[in-house]
PDB file of N, CA and C in Angstrom:
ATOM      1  N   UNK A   1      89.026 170.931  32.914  1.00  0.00           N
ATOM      2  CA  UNK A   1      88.873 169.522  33.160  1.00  0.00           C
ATOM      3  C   UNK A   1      89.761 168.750  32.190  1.00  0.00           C
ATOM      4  N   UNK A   2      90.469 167.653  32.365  1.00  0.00           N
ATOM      5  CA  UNK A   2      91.133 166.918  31.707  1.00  0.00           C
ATOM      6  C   UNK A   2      90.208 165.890  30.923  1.00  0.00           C
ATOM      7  N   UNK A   3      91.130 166.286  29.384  1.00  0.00           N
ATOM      8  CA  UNK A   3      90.043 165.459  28.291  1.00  0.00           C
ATOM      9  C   UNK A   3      89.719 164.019  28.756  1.00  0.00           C
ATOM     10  N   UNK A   4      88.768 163.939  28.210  1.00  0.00           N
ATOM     11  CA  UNK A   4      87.862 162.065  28.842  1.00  0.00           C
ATOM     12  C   UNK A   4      88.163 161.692  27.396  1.00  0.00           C
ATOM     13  N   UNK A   5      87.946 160.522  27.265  1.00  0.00           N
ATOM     14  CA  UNK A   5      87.991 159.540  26.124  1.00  0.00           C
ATOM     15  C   UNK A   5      87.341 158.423  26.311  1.00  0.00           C
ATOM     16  N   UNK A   6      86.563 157.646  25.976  1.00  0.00           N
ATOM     17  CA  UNK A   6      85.801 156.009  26.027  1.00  0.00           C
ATOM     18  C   UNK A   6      86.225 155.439  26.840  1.00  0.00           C
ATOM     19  N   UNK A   7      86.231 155.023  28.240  1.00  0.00           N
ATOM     20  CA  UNK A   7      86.854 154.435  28.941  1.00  0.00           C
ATOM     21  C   UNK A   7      88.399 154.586  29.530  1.00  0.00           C
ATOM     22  N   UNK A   8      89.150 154.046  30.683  1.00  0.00           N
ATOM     23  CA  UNK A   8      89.803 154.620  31.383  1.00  0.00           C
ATOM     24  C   UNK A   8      91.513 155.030  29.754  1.00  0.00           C
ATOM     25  N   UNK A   9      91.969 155.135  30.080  1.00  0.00           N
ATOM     26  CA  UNK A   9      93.718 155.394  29.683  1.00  0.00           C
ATOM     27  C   UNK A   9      94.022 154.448  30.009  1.00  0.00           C
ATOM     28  N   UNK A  10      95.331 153.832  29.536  1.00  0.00           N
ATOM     29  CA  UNK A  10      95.846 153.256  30.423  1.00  0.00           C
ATOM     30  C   UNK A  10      97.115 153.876  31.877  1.00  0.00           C
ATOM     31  N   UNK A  11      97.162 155.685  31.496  1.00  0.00           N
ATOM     32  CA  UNK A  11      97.596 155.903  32.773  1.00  0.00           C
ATOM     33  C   UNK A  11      96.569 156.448  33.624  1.00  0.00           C
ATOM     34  N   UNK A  12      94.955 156.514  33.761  1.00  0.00           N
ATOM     35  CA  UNK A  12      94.108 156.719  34.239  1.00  0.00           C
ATOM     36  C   UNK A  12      93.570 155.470  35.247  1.00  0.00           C
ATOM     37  N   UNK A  13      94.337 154.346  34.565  1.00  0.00           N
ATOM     38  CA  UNK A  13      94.157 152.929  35.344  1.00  0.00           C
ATOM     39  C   UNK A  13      94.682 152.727  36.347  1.00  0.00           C
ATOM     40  N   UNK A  14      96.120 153.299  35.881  1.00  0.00           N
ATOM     41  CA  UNK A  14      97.422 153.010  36.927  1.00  0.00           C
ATOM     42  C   UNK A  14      97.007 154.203  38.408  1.00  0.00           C
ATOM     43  N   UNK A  15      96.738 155.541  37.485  1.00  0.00           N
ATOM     44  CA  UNK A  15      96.585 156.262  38.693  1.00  0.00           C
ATOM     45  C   UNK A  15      95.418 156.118  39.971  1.00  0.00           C
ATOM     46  N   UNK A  16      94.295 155.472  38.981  1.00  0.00           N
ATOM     47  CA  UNK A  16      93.138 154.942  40.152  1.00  0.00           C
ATOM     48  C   UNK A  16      93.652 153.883  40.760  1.00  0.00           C
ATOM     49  N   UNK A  17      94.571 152.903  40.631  1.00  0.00           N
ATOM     50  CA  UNK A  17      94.934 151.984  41.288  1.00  0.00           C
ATOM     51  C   UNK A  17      95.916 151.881  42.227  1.00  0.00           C
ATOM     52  N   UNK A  18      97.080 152.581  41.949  1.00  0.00           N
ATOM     53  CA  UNK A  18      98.318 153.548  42.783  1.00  0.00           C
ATOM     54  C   UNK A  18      97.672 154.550  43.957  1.00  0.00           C
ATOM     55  N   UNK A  19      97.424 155.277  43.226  1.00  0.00           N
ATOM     56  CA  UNK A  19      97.550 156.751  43.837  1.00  0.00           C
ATOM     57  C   UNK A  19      96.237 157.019  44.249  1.00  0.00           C
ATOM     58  N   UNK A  20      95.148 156.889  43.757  1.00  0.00           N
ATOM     59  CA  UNK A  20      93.924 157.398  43.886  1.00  0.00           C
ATOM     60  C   UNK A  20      93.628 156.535  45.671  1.00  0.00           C
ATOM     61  N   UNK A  21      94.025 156.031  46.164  1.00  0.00           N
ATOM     62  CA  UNK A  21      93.646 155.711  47.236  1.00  0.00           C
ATOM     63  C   UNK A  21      94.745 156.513  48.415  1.00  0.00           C
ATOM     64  N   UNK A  22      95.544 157.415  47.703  1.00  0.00           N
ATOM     65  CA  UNK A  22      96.182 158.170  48.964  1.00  0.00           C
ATOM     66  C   UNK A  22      95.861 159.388  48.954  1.00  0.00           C
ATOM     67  N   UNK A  23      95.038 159.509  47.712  1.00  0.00           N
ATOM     68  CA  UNK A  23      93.942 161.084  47.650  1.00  0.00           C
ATOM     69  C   UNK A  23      92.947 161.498  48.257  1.00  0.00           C
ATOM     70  N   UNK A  24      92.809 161.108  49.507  1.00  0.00           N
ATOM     71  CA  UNK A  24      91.884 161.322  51.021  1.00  0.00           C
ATOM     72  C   UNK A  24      91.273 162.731  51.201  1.00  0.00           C
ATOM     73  N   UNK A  25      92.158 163.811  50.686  1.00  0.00           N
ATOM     74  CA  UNK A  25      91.527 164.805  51.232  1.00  0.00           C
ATOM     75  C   UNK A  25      90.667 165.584  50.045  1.00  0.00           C
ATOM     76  N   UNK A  26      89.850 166.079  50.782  1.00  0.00           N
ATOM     77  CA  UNK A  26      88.182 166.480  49.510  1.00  0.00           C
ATOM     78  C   UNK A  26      89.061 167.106  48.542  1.00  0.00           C
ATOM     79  N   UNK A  27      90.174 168.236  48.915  1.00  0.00           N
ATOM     80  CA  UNK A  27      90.468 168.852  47.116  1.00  0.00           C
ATOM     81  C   UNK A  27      91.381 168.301  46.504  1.00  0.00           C
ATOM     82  N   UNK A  28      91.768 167.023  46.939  1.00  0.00           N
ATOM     83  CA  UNK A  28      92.203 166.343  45.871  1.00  0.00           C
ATOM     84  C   UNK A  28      91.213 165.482  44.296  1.00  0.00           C
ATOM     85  N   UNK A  29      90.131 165.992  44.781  1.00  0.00           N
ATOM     86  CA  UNK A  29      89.090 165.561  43.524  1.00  0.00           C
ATOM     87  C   UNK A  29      88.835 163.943  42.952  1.00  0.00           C
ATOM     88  N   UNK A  30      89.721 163.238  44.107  1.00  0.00           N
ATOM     89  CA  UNK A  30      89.540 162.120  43.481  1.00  0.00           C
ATOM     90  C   UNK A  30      90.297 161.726  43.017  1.00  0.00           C
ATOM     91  N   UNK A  31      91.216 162.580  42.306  1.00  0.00           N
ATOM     92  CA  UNK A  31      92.589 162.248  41.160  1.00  0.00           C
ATOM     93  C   UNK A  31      91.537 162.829  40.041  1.00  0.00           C
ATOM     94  N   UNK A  32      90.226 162.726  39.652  1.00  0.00           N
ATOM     95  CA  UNK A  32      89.948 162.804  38.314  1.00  0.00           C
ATOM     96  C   UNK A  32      90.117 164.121  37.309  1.00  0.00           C
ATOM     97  N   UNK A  33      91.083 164.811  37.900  1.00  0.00           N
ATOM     98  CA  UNK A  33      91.362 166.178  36.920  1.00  0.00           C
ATOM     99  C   UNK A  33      93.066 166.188  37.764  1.00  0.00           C
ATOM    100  N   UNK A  34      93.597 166.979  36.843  1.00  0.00           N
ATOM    101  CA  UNK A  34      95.049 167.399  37.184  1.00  0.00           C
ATOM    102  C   UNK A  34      94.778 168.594  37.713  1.00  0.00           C
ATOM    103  N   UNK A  35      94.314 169.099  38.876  1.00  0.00           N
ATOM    104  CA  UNK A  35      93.942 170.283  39.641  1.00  0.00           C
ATOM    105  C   UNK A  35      93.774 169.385  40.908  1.00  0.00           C
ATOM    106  N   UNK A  36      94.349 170.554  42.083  1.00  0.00           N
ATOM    107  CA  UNK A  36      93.533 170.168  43.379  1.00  0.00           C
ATOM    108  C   UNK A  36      92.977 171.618  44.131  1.00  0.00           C
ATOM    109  N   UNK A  37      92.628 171.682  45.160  1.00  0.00           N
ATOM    110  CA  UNK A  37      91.880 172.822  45.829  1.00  0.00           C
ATOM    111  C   UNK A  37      92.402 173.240  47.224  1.00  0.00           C
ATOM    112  N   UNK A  38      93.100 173.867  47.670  1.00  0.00           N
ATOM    113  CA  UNK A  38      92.995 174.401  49.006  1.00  0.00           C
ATOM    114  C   UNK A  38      92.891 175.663  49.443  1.00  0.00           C
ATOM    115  N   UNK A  39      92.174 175.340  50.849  1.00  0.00           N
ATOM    116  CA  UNK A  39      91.870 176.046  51.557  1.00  0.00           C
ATOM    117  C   UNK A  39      92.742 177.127  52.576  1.00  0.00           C
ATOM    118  N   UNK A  40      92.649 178.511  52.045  1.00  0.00           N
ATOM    119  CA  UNK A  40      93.714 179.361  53.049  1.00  0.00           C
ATOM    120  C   UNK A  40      93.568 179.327  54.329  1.00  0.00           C
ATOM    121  N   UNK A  41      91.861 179.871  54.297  1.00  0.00           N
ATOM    122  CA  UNK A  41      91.544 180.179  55.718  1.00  0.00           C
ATOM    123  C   UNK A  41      92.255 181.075  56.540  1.00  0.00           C
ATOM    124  N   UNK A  42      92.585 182.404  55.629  1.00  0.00           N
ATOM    125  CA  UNK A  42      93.042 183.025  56.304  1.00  0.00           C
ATOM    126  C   UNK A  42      94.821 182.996  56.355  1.00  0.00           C
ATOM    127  N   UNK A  43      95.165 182.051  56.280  1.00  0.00           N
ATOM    128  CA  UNK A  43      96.219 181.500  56.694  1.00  0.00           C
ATOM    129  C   UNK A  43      97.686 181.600  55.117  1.00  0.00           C
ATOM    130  N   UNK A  44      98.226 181.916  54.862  1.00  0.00           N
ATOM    131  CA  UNK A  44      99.704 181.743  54.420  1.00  0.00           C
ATOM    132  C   UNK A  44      99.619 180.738  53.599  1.00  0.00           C
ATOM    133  N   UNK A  45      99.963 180.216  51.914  1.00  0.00           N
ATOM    134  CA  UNK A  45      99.254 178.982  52.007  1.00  0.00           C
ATOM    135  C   UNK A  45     101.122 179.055  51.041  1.00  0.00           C
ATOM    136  N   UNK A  46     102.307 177.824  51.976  1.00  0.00           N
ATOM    137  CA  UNK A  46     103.493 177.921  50.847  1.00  0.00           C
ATOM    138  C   UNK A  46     103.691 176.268  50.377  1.00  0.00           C
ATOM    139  N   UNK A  47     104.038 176.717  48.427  1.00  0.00           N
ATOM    140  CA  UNK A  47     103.980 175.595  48.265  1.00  0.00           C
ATOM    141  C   UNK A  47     105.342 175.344  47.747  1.00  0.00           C
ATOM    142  N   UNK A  48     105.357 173.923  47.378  1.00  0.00           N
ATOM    143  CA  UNK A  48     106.961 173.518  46.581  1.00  0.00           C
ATOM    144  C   UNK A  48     106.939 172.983  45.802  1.00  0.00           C
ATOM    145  N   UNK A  49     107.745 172.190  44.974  1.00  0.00           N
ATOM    146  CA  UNK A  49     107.856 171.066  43.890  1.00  0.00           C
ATOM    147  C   UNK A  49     109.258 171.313  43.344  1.00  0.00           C
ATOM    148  N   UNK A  50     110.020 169.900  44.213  1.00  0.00           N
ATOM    149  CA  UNK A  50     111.346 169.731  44.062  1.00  0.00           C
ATOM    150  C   UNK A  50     111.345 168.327  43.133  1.00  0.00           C
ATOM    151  N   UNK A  51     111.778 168.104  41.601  1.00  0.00           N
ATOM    152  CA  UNK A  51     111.531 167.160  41.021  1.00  0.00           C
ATOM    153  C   UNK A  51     113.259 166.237  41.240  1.00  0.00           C
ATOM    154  N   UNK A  52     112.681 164.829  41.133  1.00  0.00           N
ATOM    155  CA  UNK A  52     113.720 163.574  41.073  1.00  0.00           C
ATOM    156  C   UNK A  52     114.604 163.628  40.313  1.00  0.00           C
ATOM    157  N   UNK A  53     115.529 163.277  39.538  1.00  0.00           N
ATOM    158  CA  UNK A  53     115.645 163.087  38.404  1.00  0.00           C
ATOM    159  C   UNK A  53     116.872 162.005  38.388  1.00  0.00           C
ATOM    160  N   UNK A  54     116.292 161.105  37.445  1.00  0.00           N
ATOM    161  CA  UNK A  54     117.115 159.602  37.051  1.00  0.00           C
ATOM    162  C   UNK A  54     118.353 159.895  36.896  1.00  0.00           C
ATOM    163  N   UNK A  55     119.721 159.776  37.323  1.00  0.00           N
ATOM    164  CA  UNK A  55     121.247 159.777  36.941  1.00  0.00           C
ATOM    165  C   UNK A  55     121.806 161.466  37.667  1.00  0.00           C
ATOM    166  N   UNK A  56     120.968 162.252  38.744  1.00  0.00           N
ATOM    167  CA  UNK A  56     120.920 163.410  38.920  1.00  0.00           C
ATOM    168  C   UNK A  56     120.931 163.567  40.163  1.00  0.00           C
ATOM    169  N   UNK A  57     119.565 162.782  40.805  1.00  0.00           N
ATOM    170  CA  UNK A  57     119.536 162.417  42.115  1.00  0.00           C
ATOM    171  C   UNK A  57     119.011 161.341  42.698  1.00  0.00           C
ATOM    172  N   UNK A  58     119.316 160.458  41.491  1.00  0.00           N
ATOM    173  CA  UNK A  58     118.985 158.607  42.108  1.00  0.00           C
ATOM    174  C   UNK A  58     119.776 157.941  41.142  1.00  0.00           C
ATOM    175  N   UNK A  59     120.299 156.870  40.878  1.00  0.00           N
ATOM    176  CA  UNK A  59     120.202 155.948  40.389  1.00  0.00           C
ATOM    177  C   UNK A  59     119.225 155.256  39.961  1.00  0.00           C
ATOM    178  N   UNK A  60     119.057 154.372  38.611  1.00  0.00           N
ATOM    179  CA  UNK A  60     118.374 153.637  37.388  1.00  0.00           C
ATOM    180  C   UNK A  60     118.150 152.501  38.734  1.00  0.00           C
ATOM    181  N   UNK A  61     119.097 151.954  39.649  1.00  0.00           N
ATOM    182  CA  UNK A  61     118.575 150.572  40.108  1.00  0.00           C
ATOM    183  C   UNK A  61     117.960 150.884  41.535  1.00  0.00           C
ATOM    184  N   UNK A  62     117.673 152.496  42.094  1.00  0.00           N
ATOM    185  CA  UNK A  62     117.441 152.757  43.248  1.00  0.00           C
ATOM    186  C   UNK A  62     116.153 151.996  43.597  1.00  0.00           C
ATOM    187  N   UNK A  63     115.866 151.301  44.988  1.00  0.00           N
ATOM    188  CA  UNK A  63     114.480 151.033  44.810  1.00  0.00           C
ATOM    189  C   UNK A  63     113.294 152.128  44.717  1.00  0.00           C
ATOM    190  N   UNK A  64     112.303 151.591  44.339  1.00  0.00           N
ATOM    191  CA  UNK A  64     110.997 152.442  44.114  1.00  0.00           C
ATOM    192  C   UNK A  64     110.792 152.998  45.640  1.00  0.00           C
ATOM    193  N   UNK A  65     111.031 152.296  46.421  1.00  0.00           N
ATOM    194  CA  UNK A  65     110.338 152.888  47.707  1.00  0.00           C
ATOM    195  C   UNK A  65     111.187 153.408  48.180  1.00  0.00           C
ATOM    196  N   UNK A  66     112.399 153.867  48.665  1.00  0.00           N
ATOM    197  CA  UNK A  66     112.919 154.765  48.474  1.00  0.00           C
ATOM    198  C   UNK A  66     113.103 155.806  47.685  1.00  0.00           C
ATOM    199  N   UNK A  67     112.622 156.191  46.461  1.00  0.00           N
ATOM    200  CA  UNK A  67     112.699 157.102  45.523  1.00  0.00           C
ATOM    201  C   UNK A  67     111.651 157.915  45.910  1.00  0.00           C
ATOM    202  N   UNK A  68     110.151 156.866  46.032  1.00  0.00           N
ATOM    203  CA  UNK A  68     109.254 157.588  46.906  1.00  0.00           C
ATOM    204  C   UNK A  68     109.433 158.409  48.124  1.00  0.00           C
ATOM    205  N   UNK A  69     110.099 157.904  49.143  1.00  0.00           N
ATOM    206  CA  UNK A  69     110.109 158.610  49.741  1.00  0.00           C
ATOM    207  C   UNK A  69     111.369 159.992  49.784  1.00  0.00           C
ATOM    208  N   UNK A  70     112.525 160.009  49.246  1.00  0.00           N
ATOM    209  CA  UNK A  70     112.931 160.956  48.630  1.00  0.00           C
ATOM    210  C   UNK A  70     112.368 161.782  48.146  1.00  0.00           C
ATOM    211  N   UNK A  71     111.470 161.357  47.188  1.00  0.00           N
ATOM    212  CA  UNK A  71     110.393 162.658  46.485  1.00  0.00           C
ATOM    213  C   UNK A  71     109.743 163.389  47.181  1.00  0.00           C
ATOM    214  N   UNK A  72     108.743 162.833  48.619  1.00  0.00           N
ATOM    215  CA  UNK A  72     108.164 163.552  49.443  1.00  0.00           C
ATOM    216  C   UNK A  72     109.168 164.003  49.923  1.00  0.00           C
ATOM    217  N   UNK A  73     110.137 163.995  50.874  1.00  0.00           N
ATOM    218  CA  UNK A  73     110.799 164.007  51.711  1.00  0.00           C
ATOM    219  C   UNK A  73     111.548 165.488  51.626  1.00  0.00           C
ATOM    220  N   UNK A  74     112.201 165.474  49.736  1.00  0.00           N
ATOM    221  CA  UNK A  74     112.877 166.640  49.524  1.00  0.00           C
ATOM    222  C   UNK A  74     111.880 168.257  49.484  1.00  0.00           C
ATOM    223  N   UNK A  75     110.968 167.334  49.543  1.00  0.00           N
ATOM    224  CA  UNK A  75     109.718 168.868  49.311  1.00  0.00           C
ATOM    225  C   UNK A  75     109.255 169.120  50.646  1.00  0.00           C
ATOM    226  N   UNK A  76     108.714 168.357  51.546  1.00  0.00           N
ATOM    227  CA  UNK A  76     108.920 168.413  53.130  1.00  0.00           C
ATOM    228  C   UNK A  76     109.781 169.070  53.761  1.00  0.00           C
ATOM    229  N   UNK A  77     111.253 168.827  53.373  1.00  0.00           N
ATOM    230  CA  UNK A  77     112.442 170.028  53.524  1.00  0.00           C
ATOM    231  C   UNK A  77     112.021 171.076  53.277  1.00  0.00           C
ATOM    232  N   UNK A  78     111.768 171.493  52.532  1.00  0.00           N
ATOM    233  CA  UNK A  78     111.234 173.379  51.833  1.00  0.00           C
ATOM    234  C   UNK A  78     110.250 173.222  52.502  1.00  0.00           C
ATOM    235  N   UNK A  79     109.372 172.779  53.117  1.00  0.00           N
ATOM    236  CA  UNK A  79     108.523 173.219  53.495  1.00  0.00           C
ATOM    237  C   UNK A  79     108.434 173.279  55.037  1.00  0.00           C
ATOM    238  N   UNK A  80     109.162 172.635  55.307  1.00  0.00           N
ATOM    239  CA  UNK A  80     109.837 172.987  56.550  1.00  0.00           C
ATOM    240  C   UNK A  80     111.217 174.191  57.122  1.00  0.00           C
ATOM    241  N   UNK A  81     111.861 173.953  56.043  1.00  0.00           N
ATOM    242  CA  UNK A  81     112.463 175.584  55.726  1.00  0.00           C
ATOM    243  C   UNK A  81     111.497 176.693  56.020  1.00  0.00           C
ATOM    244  N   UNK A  82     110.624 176.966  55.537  1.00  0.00           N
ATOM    245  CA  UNK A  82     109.845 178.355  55.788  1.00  0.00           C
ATOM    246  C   UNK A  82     108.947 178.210  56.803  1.00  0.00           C
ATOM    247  N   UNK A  83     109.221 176.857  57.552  1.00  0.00           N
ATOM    248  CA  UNK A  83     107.968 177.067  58.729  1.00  0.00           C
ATOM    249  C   UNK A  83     106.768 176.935  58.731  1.00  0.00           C
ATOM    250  N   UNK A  84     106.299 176.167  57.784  1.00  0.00           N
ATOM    251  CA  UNK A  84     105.372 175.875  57.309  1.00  0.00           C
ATOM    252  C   UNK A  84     104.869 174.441  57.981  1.00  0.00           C
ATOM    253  N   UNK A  85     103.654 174.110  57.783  1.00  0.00           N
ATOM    254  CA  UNK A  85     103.198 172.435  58.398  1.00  0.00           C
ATOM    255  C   UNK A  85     102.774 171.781  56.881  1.00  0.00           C
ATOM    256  N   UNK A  86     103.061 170.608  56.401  1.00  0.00           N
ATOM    257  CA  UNK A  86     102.450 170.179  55.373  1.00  0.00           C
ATOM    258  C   UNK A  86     100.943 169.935  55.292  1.00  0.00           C
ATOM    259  N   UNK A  87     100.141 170.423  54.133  1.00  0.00           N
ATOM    260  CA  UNK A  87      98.634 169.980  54.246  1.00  0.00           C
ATOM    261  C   UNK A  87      98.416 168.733  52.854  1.00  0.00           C
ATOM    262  N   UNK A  88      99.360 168.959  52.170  1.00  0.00           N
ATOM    263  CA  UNK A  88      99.489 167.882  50.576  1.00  0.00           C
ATOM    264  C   UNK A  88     100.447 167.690  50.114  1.00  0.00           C
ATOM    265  N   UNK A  89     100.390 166.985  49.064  1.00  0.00           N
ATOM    266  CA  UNK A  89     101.158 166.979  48.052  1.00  0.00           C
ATOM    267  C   UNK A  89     101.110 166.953  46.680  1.00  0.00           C
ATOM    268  N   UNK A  90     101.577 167.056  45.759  1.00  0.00           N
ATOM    269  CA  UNK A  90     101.468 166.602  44.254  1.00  0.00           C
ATOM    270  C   UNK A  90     101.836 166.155  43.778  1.00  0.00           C
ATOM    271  N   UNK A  91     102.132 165.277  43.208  1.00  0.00           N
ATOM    272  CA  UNK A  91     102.949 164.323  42.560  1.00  0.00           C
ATOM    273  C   UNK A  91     103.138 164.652  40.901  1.00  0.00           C
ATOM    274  N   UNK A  92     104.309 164.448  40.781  1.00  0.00           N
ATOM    275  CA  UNK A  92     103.966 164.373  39.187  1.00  0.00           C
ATOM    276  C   UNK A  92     105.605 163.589  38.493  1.00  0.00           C
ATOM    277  N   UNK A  93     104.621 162.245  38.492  1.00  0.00           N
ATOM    278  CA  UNK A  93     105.550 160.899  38.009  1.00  0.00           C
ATOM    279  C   UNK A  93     105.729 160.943  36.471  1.00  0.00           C
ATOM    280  N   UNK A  94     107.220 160.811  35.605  1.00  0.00           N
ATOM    281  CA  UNK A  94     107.490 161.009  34.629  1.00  0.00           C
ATOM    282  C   UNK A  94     108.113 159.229  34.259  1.00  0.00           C
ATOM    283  N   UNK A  95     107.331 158.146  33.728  1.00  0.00           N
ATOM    284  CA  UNK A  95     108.748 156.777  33.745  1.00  0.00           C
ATOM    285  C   UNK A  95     108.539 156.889  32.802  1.00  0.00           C
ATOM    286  N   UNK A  96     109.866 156.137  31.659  1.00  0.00           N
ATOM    287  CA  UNK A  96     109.844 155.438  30.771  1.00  0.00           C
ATOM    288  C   UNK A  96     109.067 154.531  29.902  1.00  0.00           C
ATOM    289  N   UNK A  97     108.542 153.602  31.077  1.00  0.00           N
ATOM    290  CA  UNK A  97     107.760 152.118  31.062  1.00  0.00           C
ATOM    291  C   UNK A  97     107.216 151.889  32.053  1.00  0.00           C
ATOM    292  N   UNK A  98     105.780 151.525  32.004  1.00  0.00           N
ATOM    293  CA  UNK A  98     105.157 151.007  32.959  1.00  0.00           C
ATOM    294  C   UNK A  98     105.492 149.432  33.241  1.00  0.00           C
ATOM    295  N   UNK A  99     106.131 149.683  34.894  1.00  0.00           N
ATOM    296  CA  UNK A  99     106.169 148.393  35.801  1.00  0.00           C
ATOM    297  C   UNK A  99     105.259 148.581  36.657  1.00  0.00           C
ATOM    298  N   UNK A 100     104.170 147.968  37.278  1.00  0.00           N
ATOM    299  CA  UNK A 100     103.546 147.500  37.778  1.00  0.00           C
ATOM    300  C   UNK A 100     104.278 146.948  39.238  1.00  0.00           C
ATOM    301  N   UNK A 101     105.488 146.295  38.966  1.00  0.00           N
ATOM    302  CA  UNK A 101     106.051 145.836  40.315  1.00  0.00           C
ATOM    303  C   UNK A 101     107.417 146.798  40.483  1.00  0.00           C
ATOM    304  N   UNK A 102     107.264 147.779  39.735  1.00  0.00           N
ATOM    305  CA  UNK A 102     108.067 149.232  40.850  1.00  0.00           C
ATOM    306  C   UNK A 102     107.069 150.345  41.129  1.00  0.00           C
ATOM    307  N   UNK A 103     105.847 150.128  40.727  1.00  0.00           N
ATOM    308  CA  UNK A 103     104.812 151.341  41.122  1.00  0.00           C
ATOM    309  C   UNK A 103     104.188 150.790  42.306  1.00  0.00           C
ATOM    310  N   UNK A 104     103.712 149.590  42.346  1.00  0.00           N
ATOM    311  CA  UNK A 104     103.333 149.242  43.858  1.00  0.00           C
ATOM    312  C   UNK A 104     104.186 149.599  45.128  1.00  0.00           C
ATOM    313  N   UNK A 105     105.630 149.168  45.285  1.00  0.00           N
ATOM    314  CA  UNK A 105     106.313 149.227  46.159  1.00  0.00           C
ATOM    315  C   UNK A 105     106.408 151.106  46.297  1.00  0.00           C
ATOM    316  N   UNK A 106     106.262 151.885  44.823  1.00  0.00           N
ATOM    317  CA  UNK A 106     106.781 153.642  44.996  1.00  0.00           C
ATOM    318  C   UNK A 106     105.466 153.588  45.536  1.00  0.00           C
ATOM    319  N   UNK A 107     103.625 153.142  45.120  1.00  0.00           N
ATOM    320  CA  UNK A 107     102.853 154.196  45.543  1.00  0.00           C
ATOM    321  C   UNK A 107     102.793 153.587  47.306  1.00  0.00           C
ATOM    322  N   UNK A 108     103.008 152.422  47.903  1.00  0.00           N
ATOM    323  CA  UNK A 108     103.053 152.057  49.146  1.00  0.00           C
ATOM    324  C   UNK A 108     103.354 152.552  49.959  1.00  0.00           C
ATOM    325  N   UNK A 109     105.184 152.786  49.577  1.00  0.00           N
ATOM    326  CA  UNK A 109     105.930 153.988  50.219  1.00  0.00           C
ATOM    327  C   UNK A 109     105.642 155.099  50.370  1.00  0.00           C
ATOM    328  N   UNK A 110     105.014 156.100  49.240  1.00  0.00           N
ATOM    329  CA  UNK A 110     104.678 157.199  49.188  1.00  0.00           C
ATOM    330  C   UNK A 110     103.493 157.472  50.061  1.00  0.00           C
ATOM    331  N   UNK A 111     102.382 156.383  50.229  1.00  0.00           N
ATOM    332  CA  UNK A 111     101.258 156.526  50.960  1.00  0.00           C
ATOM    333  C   UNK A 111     102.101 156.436  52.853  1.00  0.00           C
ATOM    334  N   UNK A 112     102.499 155.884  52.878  1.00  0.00           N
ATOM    335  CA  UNK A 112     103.124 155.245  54.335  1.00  0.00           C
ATOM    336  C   UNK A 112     103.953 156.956  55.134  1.00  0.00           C
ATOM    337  N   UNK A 113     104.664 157.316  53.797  1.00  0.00           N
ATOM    338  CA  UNK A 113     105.782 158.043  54.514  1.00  0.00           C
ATOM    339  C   UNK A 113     104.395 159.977  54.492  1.00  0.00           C
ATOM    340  N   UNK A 114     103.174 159.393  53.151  1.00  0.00           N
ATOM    341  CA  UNK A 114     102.417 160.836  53.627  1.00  0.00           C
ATOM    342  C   UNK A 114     101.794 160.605  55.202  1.00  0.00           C
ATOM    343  N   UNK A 115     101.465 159.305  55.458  1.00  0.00           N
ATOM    344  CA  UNK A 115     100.512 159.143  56.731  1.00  0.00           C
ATOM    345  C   UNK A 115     101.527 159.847  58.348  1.00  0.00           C
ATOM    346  N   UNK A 116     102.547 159.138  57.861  1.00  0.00           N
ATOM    347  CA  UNK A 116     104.164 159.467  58.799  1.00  0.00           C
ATOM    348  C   UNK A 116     104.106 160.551  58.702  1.00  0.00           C
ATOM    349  N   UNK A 117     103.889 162.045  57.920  1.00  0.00           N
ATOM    350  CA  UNK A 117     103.959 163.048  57.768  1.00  0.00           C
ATOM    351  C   UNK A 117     102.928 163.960  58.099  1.00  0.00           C
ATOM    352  N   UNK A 118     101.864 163.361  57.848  1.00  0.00           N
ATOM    353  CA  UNK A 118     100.571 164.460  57.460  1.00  0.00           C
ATOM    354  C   UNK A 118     100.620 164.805  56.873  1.00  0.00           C
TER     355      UNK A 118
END
């Protein structure tokens, strides 16, 4: 379980407010631990994690919502490479500085283009 402390973080804030509302499915936990859960069922279970990176494969002035969807998008590729159907994702956001008005427009996008996806 991820350490608790007296009240939220301040990136425990951001993530219940961003992200925690595109965490729909039961083993995503809510967001409240850095773990999620799935189910094989039998089934093949392939995963990915193709990371962004600032001056590498975006630009400093790219918008947020596009970056978002790049991020899903490039891992959707691999996972469509092997024939696979998407059941999640994971995210794992690295900024500088918290903006508030480039995390709205990334977690918007990111929610929009998972619904577009499944």
């Amino acid at each position: 379980m991820a350490e608790r402390h007296d009240g939220p973080s301040g990136e425990d804030s951001l993530i219940a407010r961003y992200f925690k509302p595109l965490a729909t499915d039961p083993g995503a936990f809510g967001l409240d631990d850095d773990a999620a859960a799935l189910r094989a069922a039998g089934e093949d279970i392939v995963v990915t994690t193709d990371a962004i990176v600032e001056g590498v494969h975006f630009l400093p002035e790219d918008p947020p919502d596009t970056l978002a969807r790049k991020a899903l998008r490039v891992n959707l590729s691999d996972i469509a490479a092997k024939g696979a159907v998407p059941a999640g994702f994971v995210l794992t956001l690295a900024v500088r500085k918290v903006d508030e008005a480039w995390l709205k427009p990334f977690a918007r996008a990111l929610g929009e283009d998972a619904a577009d996806f499944g």
